[in-house]
C-alpha atoms as a PDB file:
ATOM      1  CA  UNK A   1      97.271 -37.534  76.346  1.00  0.00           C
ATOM      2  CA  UNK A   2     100.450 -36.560  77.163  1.00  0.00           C
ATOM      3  CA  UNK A   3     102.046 -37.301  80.830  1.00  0.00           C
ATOM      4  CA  UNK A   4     102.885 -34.642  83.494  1.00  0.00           C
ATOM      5  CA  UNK A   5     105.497 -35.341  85.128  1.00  0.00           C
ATOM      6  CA  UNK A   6     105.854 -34.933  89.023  1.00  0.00           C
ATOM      7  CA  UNK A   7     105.443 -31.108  91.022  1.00  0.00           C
ATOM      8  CA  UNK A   8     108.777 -32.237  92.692  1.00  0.00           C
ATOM      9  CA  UNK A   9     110.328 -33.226  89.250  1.00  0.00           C
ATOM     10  CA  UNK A  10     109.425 -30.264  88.024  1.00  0.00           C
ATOM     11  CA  UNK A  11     110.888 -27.924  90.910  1.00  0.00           C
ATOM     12  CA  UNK A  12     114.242 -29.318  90.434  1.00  0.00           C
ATOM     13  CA  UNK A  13     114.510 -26.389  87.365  1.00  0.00           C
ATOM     14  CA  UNK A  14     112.259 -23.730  87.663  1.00  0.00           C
ATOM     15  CA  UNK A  15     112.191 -20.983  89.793  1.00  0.00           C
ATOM     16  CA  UNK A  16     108.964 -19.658  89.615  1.00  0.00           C
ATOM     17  CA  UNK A  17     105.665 -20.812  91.542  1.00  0.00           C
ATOM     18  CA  UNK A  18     105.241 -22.098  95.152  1.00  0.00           C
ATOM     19  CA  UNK A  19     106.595 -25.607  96.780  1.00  0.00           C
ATOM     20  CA  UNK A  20     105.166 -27.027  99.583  1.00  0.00           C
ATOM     21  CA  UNK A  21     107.249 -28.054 102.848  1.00  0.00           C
ATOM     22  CA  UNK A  22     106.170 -31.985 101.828  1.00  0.00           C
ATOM     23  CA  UNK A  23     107.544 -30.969  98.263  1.00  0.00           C
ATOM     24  CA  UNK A  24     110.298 -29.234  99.459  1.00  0.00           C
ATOM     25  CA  UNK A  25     111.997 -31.853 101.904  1.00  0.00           C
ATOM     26  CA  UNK A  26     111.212 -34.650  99.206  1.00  0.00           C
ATOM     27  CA  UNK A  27     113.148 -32.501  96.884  1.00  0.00           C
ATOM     28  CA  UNK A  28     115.746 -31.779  99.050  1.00  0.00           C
ATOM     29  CA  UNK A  29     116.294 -35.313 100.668  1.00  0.00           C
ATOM     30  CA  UNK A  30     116.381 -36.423  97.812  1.00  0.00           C
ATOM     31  CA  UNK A  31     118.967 -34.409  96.175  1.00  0.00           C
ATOM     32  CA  UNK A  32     121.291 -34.737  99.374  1.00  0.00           C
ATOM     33  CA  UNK A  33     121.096 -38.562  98.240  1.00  0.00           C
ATOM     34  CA  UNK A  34     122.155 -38.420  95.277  1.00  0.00           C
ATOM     35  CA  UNK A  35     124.697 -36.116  96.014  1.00  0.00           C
ATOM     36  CA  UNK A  36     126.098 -38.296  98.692  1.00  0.00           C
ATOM     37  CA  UNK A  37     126.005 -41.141  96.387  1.00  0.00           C
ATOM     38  CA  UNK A  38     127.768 -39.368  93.642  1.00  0.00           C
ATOM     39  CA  UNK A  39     130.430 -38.758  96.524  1.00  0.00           C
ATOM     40  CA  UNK A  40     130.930 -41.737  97.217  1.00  0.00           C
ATOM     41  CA  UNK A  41     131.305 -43.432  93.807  1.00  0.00           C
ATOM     42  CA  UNK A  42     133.490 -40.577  92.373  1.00  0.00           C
ATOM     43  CA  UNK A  43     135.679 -41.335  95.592  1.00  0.00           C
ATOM     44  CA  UNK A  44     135.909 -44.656  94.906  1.00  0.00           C
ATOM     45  CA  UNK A  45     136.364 -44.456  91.538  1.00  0.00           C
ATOM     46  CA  UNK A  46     139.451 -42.154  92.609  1.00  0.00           C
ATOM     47  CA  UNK A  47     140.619 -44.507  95.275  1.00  0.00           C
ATOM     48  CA  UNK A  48     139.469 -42.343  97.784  1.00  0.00           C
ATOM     49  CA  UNK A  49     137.221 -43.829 101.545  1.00  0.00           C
ATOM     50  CA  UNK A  50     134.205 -41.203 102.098  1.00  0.00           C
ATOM     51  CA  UNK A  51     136.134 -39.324 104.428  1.00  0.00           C
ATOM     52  CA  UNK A  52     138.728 -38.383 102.435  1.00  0.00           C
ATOM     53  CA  UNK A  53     136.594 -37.646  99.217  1.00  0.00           C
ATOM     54  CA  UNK A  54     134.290 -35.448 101.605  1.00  0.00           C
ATOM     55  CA  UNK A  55     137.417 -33.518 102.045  1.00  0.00           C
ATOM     56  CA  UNK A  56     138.885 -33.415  99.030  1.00  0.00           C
ATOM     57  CA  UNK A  57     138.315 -29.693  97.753  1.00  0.00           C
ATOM     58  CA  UNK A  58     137.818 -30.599  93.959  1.00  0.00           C
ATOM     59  CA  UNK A  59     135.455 -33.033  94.153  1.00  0.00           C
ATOM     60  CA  UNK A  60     133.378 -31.236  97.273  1.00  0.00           C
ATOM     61  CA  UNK A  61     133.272 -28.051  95.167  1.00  0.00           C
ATOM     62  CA  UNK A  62     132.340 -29.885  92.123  1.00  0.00           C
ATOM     63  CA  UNK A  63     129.328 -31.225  93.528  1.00  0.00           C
ATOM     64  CA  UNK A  64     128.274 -27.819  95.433  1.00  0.00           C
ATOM     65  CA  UNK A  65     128.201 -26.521  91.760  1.00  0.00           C
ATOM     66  CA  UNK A  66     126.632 -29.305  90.048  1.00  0.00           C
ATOM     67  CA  UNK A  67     123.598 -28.957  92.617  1.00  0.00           C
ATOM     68  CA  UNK A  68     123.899 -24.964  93.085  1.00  0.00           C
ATOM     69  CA  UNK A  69     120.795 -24.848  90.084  1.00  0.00           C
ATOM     70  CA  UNK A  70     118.136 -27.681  91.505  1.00  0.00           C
ATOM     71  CA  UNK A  71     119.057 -26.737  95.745  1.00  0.00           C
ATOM     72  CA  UNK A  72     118.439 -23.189  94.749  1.00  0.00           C
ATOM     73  CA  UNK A  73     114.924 -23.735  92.771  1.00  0.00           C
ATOM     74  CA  UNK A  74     113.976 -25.905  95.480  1.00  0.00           C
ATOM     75  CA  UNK A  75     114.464 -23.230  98.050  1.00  0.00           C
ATOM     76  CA  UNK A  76     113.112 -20.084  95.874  1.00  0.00           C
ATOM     77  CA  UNK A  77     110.255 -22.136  95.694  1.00  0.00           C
ATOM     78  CA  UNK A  78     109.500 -22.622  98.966  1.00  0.00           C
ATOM     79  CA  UNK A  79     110.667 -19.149  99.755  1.00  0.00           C
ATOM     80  CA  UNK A  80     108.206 -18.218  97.667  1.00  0.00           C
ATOM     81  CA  UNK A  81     105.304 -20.205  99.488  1.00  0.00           C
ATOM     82  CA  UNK A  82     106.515 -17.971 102.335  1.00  0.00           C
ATOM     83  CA  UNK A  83     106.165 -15.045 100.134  1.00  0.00           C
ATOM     84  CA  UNK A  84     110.040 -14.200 100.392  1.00  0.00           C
ATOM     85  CA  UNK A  85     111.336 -13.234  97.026  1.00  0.00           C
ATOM     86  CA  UNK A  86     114.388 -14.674  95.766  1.00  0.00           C
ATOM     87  CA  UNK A  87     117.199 -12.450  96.327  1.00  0.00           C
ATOM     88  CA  UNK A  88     116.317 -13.470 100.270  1.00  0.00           C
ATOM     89  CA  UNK A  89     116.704 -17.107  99.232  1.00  0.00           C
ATOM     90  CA  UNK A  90     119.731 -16.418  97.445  1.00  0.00           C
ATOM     91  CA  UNK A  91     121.694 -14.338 100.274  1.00  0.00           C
ATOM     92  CA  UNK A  92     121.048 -16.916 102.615  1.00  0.00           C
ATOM     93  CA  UNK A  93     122.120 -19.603 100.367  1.00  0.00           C
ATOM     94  CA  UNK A  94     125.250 -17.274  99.252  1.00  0.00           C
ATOM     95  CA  UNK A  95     126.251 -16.731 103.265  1.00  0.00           C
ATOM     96  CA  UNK A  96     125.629 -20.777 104.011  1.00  0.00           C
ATOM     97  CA  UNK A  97     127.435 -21.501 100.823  1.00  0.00           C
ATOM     98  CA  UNK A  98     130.588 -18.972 101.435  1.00  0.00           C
ATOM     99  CA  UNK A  99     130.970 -19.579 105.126  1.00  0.00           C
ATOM    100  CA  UNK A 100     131.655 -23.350 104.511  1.00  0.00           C
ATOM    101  CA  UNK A 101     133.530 -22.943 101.557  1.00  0.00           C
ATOM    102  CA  UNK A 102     135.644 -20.173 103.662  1.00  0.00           C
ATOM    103  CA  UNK A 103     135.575 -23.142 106.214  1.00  0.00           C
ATOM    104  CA  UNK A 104     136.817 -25.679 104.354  1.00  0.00           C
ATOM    105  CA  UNK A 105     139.558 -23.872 102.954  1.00  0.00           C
ATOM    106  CA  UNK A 106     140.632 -22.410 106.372  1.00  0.00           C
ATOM    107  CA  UNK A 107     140.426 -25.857 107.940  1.00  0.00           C
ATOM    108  CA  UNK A 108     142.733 -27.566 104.780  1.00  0.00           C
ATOM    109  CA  UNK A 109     144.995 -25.370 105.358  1.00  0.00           C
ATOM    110  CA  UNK A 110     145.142 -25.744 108.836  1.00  0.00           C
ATOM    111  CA  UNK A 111     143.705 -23.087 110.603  1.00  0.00           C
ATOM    112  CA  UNK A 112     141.464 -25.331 112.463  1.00  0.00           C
ATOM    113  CA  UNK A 113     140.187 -21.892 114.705  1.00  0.00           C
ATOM    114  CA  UNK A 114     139.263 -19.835 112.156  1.00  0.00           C
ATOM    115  CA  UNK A 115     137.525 -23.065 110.486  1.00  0.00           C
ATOM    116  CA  UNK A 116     135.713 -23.330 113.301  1.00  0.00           C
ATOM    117  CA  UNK A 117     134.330 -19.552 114.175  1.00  0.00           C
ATOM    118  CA  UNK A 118     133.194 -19.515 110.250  1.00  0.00           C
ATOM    119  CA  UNK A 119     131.095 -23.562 111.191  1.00  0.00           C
ATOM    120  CA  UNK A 120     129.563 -21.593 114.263  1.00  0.00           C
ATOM    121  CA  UNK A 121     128.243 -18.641 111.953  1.00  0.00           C
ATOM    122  CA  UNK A 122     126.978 -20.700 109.729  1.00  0.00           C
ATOM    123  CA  UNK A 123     124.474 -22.020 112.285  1.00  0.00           C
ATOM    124  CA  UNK A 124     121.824 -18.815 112.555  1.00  0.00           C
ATOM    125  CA  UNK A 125     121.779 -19.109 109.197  1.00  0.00           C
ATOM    126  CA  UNK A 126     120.728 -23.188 108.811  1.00  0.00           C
ATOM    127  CA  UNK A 127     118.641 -22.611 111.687  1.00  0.00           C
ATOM    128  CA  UNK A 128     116.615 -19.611 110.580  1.00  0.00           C
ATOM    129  CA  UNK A 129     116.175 -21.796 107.044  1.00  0.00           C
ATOM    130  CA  UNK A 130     115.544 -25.043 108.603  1.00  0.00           C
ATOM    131  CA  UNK A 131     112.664 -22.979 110.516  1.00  0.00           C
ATOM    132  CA  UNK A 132     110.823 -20.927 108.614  1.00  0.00           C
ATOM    133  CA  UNK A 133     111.669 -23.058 105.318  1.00  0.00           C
ATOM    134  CA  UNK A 134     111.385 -26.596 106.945  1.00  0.00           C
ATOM    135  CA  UNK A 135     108.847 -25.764 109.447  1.00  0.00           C
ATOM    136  CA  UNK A 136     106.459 -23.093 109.110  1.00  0.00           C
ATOM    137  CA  UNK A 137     103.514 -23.354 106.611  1.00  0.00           C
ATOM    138  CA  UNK A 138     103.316 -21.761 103.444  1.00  0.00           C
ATOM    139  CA  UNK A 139     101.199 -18.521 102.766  1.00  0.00           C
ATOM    140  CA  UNK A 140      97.483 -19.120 103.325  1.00  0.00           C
ATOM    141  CA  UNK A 141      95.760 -18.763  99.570  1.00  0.00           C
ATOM    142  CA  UNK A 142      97.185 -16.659  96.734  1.00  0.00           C
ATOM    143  CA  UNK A 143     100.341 -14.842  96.817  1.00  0.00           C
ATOM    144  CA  UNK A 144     102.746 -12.990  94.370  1.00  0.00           C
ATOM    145  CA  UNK A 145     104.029 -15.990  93.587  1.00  0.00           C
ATOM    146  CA  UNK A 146     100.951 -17.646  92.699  1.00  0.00           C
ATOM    147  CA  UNK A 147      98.286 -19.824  93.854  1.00  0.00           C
ATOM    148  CA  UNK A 148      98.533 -21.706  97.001  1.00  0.00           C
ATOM    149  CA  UNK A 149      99.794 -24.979  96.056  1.00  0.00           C
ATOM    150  CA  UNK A 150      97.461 -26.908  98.845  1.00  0.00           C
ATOM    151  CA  UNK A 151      94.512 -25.525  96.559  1.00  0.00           C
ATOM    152  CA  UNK A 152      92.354 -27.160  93.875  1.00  0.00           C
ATOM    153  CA  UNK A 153      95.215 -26.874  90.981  1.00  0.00           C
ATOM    154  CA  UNK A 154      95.121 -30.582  90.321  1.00  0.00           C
ATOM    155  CA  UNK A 155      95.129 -31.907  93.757  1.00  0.00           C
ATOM    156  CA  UNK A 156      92.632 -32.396  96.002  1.00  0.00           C
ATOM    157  CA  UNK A 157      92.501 -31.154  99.877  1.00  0.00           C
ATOM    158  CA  UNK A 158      92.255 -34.752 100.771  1.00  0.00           C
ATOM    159  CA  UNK A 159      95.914 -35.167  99.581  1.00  0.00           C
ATOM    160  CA  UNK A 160      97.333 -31.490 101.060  1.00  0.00           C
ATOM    161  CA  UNK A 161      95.922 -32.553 104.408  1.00  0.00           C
ATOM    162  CA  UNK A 162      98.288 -35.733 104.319  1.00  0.00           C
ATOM    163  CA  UNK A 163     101.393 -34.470 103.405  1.00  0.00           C
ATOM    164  CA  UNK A 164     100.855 -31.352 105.916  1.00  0.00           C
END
């Protein structure tokens, strides 16, 4: 019989069907691990202390890319349990994503100001993810993204109510 591998696993590269919010911060924990831990060995291995590799352009831009596929199948998944469809995901991932870009670069180059009006838009944006992404349940039942994922597809409401 051949092995399934895990829902979170599995969410890393797909964009289609529905995450849960247990799913979803496991996946997304978990890839802000790793991605701090890549950080901090590719520093390292460069001679660089975690502040300065956090800040070195490169590397941070590097990394933003190497994650852009899994962090955005995370959150079209999730969007999806919300029933948003994934050009919502994607705009607010694209506005997070070029404000602190535009952020970094301002601040690097040593317009500190500008830097720091570009941080304090990027806060509506976190926020309004963190909430309705992080905190809100998912669609009750079916959606046009498929069946709810606290249903009977494998797992049993005993497990959904202990996660949720």
């Amino acid at each position: 019989m051949a092995r399934k591998t895990h829902p979170v696993i599995e969410g890393l590269f797909s964009f289609d069907g529905r995450f849960r919010r247990s799913e979803y911060w496991i996946a997304s924990i978990g890839l802000g691990v790793v991605r701090f831990v890549l950080l901090i060995a590719i520093g390292a291995a460069m001679g660089m202390g975690m502040a300065e590799a956090s800040t070195y352009m490169p590397l941070s831009l590097g990394l933003t890319l190497l994650f852009l596929w899994p962090s955005a199948a995370i959150a079209i998944k999730r969007g999806h349990d919300r029933n948003r469809p994934a050009w919502w995901t994607l705009t607010l991932m694209a506005a997070g994503l070029g404000l602190g870009q535009a952020g970094a670069v301002f601040n690097a180059a040593g317009d500190v100001m500008t830097a720091g009006v570009l941080g304090l838009l990027i806060i509506p944006v976190g926020l309004y993810m963190f909430i309705d992404y992080g905190l809100i349940d998912g669609t009750k039942g079916p959606n046009r993204y498929g069946a709810s994922p606290k249903g009977h597809g494998g797992r049993g409401d005993d497990v959904a109510k202990t996660f949720d």
